[in-house]
N, C-alpha and C. Protein backbone atom coordinates (compact mmCIF):
# COMPACT_ATOMS: atom_id res chain seq x y z
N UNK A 1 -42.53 -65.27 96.71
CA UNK A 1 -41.39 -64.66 97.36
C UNK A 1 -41.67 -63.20 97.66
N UNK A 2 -42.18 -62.50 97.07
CA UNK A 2 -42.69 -60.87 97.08
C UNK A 2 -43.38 -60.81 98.18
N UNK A 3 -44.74 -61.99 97.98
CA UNK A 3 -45.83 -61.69 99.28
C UNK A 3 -45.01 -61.97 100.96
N UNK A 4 -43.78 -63.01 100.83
CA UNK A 4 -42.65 -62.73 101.86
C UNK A 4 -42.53 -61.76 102.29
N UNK A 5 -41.69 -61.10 101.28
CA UNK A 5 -40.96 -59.79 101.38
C UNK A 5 -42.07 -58.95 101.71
N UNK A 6 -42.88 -58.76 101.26
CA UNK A 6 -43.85 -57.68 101.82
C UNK A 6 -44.70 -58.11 103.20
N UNK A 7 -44.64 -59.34 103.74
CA UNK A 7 -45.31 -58.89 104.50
C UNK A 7 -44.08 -58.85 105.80
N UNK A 8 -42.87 -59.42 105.03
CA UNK A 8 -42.02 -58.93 106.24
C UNK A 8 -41.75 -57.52 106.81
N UNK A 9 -41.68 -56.75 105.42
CA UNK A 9 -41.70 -55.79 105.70
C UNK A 9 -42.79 -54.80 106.77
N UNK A 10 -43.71 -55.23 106.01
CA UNK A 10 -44.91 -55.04 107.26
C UNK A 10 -44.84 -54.89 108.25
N UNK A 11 -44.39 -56.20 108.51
CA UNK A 11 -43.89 -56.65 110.28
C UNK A 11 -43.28 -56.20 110.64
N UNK A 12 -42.38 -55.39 109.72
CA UNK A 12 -40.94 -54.70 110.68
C UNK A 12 -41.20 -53.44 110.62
N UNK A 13 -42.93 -52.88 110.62
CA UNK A 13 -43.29 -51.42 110.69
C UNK A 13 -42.74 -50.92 109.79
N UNK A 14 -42.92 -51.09 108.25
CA UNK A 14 -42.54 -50.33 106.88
C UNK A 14 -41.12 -50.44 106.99
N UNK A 15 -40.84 -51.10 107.20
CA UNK A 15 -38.94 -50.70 107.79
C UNK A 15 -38.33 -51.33 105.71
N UNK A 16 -37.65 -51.01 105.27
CA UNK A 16 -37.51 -51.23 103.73
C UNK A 16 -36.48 -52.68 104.04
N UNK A 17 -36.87 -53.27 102.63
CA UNK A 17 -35.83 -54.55 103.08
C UNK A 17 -34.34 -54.67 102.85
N UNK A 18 -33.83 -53.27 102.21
CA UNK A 18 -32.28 -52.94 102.43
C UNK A 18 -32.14 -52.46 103.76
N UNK A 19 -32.76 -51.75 104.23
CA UNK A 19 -32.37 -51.72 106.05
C UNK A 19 -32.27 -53.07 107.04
N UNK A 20 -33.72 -53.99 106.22
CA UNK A 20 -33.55 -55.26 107.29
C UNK A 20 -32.07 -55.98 106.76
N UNK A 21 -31.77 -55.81 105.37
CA UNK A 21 -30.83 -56.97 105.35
C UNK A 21 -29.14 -56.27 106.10
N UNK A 22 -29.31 -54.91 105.65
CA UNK A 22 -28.12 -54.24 106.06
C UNK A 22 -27.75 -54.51 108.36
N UNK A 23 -29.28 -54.32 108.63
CA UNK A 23 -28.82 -54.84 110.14
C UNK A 23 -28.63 -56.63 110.48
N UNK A 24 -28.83 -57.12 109.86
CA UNK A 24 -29.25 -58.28 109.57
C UNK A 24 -27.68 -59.15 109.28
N UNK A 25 -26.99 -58.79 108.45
CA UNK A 25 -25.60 -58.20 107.99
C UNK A 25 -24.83 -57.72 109.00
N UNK A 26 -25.10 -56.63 109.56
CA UNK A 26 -24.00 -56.55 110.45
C UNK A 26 -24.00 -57.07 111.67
N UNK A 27 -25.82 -57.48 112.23
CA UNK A 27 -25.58 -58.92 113.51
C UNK A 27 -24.90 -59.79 112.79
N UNK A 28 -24.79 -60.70 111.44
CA UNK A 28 -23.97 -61.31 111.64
C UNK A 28 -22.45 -61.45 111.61
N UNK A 29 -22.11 -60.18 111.23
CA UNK A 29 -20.53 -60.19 111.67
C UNK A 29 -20.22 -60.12 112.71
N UNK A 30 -21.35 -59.40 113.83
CA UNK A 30 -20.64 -59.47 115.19
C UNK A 30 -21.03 -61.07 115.70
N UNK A 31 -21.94 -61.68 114.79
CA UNK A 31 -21.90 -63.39 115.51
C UNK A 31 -20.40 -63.67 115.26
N UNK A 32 -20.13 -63.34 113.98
CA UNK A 32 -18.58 -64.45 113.44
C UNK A 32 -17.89 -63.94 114.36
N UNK A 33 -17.45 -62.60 114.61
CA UNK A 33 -16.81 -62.01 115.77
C UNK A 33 -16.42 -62.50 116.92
N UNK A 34 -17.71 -62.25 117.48
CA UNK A 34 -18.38 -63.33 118.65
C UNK A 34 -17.31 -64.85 118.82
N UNK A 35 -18.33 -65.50 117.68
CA UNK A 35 -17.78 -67.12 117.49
C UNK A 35 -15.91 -67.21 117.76
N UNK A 36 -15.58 -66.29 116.83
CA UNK A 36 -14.19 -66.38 116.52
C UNK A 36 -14.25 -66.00 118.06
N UNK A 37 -14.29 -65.20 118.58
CA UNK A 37 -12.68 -64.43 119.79
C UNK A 37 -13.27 -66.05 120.86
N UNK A 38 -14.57 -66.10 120.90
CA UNK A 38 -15.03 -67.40 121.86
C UNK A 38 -13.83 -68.88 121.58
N UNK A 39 -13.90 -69.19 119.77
CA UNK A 39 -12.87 -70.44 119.95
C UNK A 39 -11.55 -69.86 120.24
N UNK A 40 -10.97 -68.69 120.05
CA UNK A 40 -9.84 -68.83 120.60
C UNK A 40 -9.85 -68.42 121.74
N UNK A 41 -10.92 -67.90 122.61
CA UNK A 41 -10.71 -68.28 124.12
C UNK A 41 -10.72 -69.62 124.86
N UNK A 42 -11.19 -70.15 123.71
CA UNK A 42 -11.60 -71.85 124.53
C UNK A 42 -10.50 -72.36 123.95
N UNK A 43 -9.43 -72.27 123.19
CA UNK A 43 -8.24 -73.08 122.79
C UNK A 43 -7.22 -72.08 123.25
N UNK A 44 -7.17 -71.23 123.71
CA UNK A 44 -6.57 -70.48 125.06
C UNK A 44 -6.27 -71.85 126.41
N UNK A 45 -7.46 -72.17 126.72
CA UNK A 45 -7.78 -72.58 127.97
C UNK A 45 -7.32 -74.23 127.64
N UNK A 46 -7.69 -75.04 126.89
CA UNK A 46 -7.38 -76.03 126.69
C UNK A 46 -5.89 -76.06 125.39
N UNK A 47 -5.09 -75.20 125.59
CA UNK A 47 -4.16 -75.46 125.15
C UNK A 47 -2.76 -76.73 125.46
N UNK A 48 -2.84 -76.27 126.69
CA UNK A 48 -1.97 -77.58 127.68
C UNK A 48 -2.55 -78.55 127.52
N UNK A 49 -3.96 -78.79 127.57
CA UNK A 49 -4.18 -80.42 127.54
C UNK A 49 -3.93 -80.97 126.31
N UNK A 50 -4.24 -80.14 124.60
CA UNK A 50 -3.74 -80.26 123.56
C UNK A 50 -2.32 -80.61 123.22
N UNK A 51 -1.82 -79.97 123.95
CA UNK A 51 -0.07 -80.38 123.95
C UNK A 51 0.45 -81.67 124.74
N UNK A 52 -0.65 -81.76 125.11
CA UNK A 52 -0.24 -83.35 126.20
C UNK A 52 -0.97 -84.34 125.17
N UNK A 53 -2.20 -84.06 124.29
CA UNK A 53 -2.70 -84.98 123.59
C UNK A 53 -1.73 -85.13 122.80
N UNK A 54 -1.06 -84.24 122.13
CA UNK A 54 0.21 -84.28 120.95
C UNK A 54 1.09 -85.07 121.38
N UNK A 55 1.82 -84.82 122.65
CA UNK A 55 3.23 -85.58 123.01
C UNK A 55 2.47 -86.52 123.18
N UNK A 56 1.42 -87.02 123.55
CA UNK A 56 0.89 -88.68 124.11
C UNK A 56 1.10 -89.86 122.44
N UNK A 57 0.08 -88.80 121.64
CA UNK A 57 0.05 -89.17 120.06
C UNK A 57 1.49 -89.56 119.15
N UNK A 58 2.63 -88.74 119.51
CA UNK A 58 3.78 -88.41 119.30
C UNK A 58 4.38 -90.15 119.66
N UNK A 59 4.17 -89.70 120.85
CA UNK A 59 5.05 -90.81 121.62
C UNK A 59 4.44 -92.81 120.98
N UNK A 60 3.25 -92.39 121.05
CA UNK A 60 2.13 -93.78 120.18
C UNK A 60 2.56 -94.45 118.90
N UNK A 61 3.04 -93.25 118.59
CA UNK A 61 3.18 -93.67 116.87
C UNK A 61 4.72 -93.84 117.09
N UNK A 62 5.52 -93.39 117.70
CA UNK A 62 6.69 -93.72 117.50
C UNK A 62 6.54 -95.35 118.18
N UNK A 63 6.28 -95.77 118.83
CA UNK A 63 5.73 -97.00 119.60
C UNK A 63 4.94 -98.13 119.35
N UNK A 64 4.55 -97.77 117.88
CA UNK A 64 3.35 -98.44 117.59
C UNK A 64 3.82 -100.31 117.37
N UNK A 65 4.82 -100.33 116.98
CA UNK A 65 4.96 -101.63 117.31
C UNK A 65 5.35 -102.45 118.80
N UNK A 66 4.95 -101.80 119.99
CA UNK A 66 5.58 -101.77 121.08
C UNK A 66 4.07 -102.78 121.57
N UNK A 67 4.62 -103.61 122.63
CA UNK A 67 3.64 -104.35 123.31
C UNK A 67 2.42 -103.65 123.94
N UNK A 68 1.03 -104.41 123.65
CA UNK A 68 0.11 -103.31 124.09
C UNK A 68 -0.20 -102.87 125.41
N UNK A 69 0.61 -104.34 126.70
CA UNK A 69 0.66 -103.61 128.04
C UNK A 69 0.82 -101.75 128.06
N UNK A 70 2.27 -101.40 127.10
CA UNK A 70 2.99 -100.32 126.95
C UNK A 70 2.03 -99.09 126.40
N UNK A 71 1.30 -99.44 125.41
CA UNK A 71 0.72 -98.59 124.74
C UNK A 71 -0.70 -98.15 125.84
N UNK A 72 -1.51 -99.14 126.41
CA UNK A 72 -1.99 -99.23 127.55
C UNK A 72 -1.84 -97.69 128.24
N UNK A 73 -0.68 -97.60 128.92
CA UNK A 73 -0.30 -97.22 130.03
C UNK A 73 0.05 -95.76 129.79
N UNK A 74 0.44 -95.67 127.89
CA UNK A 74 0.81 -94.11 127.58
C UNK A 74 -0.97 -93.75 127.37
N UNK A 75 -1.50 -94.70 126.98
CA UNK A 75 -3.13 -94.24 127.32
C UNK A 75 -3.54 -93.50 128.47
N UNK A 76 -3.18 -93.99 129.77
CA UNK A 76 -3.68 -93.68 130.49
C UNK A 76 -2.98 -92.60 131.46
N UNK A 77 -2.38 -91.68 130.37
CA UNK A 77 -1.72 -91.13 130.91
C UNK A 77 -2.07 -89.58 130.97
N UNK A 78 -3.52 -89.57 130.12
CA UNK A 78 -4.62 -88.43 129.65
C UNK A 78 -5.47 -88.91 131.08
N UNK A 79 -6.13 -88.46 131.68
CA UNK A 79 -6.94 -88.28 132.56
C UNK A 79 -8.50 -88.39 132.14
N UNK A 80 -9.45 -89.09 132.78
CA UNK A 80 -10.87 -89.15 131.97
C UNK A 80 -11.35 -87.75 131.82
N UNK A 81 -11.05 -86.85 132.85
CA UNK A 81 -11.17 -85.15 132.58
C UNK A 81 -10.70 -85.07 131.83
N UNK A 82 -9.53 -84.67 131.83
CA UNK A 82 -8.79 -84.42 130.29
C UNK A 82 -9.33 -84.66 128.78
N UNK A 83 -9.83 -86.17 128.82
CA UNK A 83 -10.13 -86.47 127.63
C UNK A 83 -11.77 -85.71 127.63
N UNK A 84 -12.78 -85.61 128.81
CA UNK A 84 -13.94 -85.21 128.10
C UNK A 84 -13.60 -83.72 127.86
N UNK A 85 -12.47 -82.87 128.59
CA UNK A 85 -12.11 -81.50 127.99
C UNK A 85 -11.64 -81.64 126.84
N UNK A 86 -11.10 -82.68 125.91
CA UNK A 86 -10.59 -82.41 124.58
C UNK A 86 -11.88 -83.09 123.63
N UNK A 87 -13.26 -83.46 124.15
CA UNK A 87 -14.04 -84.20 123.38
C UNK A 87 -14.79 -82.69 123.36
N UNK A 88 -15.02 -82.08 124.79
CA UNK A 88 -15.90 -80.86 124.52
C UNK A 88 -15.20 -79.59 123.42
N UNK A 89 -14.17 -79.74 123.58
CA UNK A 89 -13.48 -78.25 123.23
C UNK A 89 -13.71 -78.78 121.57
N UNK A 90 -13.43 -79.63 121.08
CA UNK A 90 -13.60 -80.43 119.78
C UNK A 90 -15.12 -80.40 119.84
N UNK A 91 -15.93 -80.74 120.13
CA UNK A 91 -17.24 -80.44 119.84
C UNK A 91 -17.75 -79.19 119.61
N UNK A 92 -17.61 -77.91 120.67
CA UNK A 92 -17.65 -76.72 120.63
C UNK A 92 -16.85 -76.07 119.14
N UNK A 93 -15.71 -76.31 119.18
CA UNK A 93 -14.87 -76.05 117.86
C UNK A 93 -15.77 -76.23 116.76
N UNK A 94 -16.19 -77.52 116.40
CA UNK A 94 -17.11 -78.10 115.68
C UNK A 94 -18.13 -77.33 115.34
N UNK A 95 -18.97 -76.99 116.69
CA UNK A 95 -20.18 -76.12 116.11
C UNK A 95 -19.91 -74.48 115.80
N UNK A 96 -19.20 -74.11 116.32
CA UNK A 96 -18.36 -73.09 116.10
C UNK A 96 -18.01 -72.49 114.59
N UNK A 97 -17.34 -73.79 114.19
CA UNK A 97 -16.80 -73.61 112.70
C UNK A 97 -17.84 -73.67 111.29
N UNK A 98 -19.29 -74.58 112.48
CA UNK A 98 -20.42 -74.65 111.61
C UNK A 98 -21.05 -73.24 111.73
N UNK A 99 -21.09 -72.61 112.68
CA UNK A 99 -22.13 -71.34 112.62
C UNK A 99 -21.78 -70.16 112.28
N UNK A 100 -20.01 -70.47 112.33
CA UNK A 100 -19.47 -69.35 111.43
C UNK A 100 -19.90 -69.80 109.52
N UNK A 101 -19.43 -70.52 109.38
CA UNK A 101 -19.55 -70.60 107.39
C UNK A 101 -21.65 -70.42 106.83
N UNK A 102 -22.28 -70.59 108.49
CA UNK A 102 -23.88 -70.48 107.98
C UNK A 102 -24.17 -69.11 107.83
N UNK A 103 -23.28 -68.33 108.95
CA UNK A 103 -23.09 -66.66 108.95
C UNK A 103 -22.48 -66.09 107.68
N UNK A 104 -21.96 -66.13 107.22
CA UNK A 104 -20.66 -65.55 106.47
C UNK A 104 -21.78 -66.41 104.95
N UNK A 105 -22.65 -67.46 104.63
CA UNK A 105 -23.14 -67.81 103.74
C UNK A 105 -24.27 -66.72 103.64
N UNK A 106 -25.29 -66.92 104.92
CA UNK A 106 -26.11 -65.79 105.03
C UNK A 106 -25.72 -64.35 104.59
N UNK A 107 -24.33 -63.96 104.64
CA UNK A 107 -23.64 -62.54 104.54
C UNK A 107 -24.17 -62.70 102.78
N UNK A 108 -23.36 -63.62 102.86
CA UNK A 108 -22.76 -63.63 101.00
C UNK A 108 -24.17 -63.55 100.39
N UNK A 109 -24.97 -64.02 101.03
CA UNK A 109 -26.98 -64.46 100.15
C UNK A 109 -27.32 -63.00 99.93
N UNK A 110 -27.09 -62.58 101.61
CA UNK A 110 -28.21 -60.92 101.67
C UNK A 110 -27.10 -59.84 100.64
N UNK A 111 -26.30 -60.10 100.56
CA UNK A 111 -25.38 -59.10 99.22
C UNK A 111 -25.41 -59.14 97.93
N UNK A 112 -26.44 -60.62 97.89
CA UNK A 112 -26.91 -60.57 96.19
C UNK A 112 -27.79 -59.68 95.67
């Protein structure tokens, strides 16, 4: 682990390894930063279609014993756009929420 550390240091032109971790540290708060203001710009934007997934969901379950012609038809009442905008924004979210807790783990490591 030392011969690491030293030859990272090396590499970073004598630079000491409380300076690398301290910049290192504060790129990643401006990632979480970053990440964060990004998902709530993207659930900004797909907010309306979210609220149409809700009342659709809403309406399903109150229905659920209802003939499936019926249930059918409140299906198709999301748009195939629609649905790959609520598969992406949910995916994005997803990785989002992953690269924030790898940031913020990385934070917590370099402060030991």
């Amino acid at each position: 682990m030392s011969d690491l550390l030293t030859s990272a240091t090396l590499s970073m032109g004598g630079t000491k390894s409380t300076e690398v971790s301290e910049k290192t540290s504060e790129h990643n708060r401006q990632l979480v930063l970053y990440n964060a203001l990004r998902q709530m710009n993207r659930s900004r934007h797909s907010a309306k279609t979210n609220k149409k997934q809700a009342r659709i969901n809403a309406i399903k379950e109150t229905l659920q014993d209802g003939d499936a012609a019926q249930l059918e038809e409140i299906d198709e009442m999301i748009t195939s756009l629609e649905r790959s905008q609520l598969a992406k924004y949910e995916h994005c979210s997803d990785k989002l929420y992953t690269a924030q807790t790898q940031v913020l783990q990385t934070v917590f490591v370099l402060r030991l």
